[in-house]
C-alpha atoms as a PDB file:
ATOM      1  CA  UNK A   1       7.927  40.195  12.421  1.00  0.00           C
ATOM      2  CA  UNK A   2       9.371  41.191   9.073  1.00  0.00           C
ATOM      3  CA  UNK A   3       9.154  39.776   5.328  1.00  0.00           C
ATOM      4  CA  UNK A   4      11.154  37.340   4.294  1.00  0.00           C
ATOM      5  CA  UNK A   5      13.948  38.040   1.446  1.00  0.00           C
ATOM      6  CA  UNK A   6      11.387  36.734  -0.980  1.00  0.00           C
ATOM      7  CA  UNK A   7       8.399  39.173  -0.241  1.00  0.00           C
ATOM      8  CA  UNK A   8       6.167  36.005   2.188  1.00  0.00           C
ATOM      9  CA  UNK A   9       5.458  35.633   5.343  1.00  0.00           C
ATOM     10  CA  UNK A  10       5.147  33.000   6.923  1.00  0.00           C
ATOM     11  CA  UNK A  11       3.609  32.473  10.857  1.00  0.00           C
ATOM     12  CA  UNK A  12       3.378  29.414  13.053  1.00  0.00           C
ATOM     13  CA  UNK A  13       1.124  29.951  15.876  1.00  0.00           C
ATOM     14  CA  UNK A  14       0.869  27.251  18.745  1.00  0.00           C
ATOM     15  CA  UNK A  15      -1.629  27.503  21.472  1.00  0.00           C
ATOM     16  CA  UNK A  16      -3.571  25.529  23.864  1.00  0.00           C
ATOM     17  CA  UNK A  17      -6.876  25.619  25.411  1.00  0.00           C
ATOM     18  CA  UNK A  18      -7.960  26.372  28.703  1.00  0.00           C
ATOM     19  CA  UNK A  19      -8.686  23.092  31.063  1.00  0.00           C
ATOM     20  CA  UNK A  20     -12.189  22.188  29.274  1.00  0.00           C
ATOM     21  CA  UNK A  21     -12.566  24.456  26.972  1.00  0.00           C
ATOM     22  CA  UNK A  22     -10.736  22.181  24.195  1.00  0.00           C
ATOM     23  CA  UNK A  23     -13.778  21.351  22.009  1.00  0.00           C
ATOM     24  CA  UNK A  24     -14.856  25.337  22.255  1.00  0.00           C
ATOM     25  CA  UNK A  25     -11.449  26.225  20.715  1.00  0.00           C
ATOM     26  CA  UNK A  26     -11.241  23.824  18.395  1.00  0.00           C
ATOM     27  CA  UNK A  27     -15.071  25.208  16.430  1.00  0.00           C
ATOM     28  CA  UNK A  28     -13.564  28.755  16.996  1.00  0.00           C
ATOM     29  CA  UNK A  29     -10.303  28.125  15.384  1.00  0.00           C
ATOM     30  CA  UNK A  30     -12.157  26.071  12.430  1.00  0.00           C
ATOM     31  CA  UNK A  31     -14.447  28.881  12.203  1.00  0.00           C
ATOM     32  CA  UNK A  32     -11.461  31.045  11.840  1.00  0.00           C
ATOM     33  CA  UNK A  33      -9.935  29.370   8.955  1.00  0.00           C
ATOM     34  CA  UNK A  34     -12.027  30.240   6.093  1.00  0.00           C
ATOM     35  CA  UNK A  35     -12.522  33.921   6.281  1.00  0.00           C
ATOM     36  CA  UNK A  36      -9.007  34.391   7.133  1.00  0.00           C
ATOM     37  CA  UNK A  37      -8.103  32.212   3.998  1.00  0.00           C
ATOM     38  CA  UNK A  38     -10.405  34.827   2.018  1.00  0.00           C
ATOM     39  CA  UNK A  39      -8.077  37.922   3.313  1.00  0.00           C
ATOM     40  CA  UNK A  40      -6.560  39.772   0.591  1.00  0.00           C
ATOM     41  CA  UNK A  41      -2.929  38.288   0.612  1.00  0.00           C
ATOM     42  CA  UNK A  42      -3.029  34.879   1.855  1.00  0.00           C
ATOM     43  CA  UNK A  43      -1.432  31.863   0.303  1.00  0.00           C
ATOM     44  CA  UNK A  44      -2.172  29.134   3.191  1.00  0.00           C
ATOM     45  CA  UNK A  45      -4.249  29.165   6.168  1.00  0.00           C
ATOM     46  CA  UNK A  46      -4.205  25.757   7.816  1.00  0.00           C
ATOM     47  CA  UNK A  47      -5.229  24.779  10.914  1.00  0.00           C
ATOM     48  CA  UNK A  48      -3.895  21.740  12.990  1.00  0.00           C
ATOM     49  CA  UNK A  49      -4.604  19.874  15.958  1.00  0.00           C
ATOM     50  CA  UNK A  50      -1.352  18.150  17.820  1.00  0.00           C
ATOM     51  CA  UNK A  51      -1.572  14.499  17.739  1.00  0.00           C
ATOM     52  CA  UNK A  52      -1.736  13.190  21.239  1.00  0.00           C
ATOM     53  CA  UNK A  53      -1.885  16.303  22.760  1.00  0.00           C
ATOM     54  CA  UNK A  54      -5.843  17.353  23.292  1.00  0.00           C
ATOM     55  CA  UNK A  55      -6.425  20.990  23.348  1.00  0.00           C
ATOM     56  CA  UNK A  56      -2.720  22.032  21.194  1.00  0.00           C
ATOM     57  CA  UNK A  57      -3.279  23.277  18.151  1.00  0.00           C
ATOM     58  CA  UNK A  58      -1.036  24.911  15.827  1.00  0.00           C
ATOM     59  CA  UNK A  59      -1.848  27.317  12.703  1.00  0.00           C
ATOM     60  CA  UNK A  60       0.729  27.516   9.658  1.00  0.00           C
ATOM     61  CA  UNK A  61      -0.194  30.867   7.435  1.00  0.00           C
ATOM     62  CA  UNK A  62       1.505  32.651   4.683  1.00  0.00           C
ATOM     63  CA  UNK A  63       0.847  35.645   3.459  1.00  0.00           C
ATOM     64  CA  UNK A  64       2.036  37.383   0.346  1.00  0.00           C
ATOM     65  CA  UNK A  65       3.752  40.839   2.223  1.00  0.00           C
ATOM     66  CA  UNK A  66       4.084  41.867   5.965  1.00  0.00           C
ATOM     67  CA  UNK A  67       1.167  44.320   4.592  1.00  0.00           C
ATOM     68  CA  UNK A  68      -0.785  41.750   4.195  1.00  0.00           C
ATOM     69  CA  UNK A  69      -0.752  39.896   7.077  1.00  0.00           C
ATOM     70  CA  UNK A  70      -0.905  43.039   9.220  1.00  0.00           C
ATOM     71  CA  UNK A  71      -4.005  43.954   7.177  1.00  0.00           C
ATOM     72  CA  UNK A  72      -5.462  40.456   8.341  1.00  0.00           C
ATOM     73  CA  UNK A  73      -4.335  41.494  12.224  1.00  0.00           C
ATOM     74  CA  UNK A  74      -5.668  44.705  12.107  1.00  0.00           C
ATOM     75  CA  UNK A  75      -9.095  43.409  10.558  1.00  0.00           C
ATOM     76  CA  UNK A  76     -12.263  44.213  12.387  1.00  0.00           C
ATOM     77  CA  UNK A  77     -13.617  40.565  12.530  1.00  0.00           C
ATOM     78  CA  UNK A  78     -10.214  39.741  13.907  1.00  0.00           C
ATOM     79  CA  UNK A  79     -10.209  43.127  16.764  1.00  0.00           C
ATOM     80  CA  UNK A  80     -13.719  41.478  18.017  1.00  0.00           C
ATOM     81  CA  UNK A  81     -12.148  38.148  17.836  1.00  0.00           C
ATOM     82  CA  UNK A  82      -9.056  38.516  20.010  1.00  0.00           C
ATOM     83  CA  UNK A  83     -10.979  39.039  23.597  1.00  0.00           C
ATOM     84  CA  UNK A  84     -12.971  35.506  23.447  1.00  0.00           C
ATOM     85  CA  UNK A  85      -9.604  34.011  21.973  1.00  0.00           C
ATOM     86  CA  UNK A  86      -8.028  34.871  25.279  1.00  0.00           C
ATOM     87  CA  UNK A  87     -11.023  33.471  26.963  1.00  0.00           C
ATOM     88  CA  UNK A  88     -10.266  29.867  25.491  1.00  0.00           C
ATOM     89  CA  UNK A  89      -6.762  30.002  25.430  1.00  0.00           C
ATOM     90  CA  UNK A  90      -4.023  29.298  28.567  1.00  0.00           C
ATOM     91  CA  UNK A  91      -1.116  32.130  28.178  1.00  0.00           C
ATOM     92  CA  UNK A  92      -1.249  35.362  25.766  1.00  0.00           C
ATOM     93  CA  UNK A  93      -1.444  35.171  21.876  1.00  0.00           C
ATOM     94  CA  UNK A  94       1.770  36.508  21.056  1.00  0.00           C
ATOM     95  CA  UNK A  95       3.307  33.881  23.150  1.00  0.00           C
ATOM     96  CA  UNK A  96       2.698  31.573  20.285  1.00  0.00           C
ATOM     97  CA  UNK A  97       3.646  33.140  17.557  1.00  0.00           C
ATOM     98  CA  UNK A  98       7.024  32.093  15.344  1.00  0.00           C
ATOM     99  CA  UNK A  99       8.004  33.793  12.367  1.00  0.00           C
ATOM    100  CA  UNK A 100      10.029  31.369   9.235  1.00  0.00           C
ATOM    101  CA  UNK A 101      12.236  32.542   7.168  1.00  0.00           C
ATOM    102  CA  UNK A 102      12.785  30.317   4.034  1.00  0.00           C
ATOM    103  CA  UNK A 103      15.991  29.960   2.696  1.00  0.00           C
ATOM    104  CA  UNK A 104      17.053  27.565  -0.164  1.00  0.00           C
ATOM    105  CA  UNK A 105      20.621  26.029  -1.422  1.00  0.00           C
ATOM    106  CA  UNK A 106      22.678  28.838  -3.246  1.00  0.00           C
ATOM    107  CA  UNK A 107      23.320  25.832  -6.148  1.00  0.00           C
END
């Protein structure tokens, strides 16, 4: 992932749960949201769950520099984090990940 031309970054990340662990991933995705939302850097943190589809959830951030968000990556909380992530979640955590570029009219 790189910045955009304007200095943000913005990540989508789409995952779902394991067979029955939906509700599990859901309380450790909300419990996410808040300290990442405190990282130095962020603009949005939002968490979503997909309507009609139990156990997909998607996360839009946006962070002020790459810097930033690799700061947030890199964080301890989020290092101790990653291995019950993969414990709720089917298929890896990079798997989900899309990086947006904005880009606006030129008039």
């Amino acid at each position: 992932m790189t910045a955009t031309s304007n200095g943000y970054v913005t990540v989508i990340w789409e995952t779902t749960a394991k067979s029955g662990k939906e509700a599990d991933l859901k309380a450790f995705i909300a419990a996410a949201v808040t300290p990442s939302r405190n990282d130095a850097g962020n603009i949005d943190y939002e968490a979503h769950e997909v309507d009609g589809q139990a156990g997909a959830f998607v996360i839009y951030e946006r962070w002020e520099t790459r810097e930033h968000l690799d700061a947030h990556l890199s964080a301890p909380r989020m290092q101790e984090l990653v291995p019950q992530m993969l414990d709720l979640i089917d298929g890896s955590i990079e798997d989900g990940i899309t990086l947006l570029r904005p880009f606006r009219p030129t008039h």
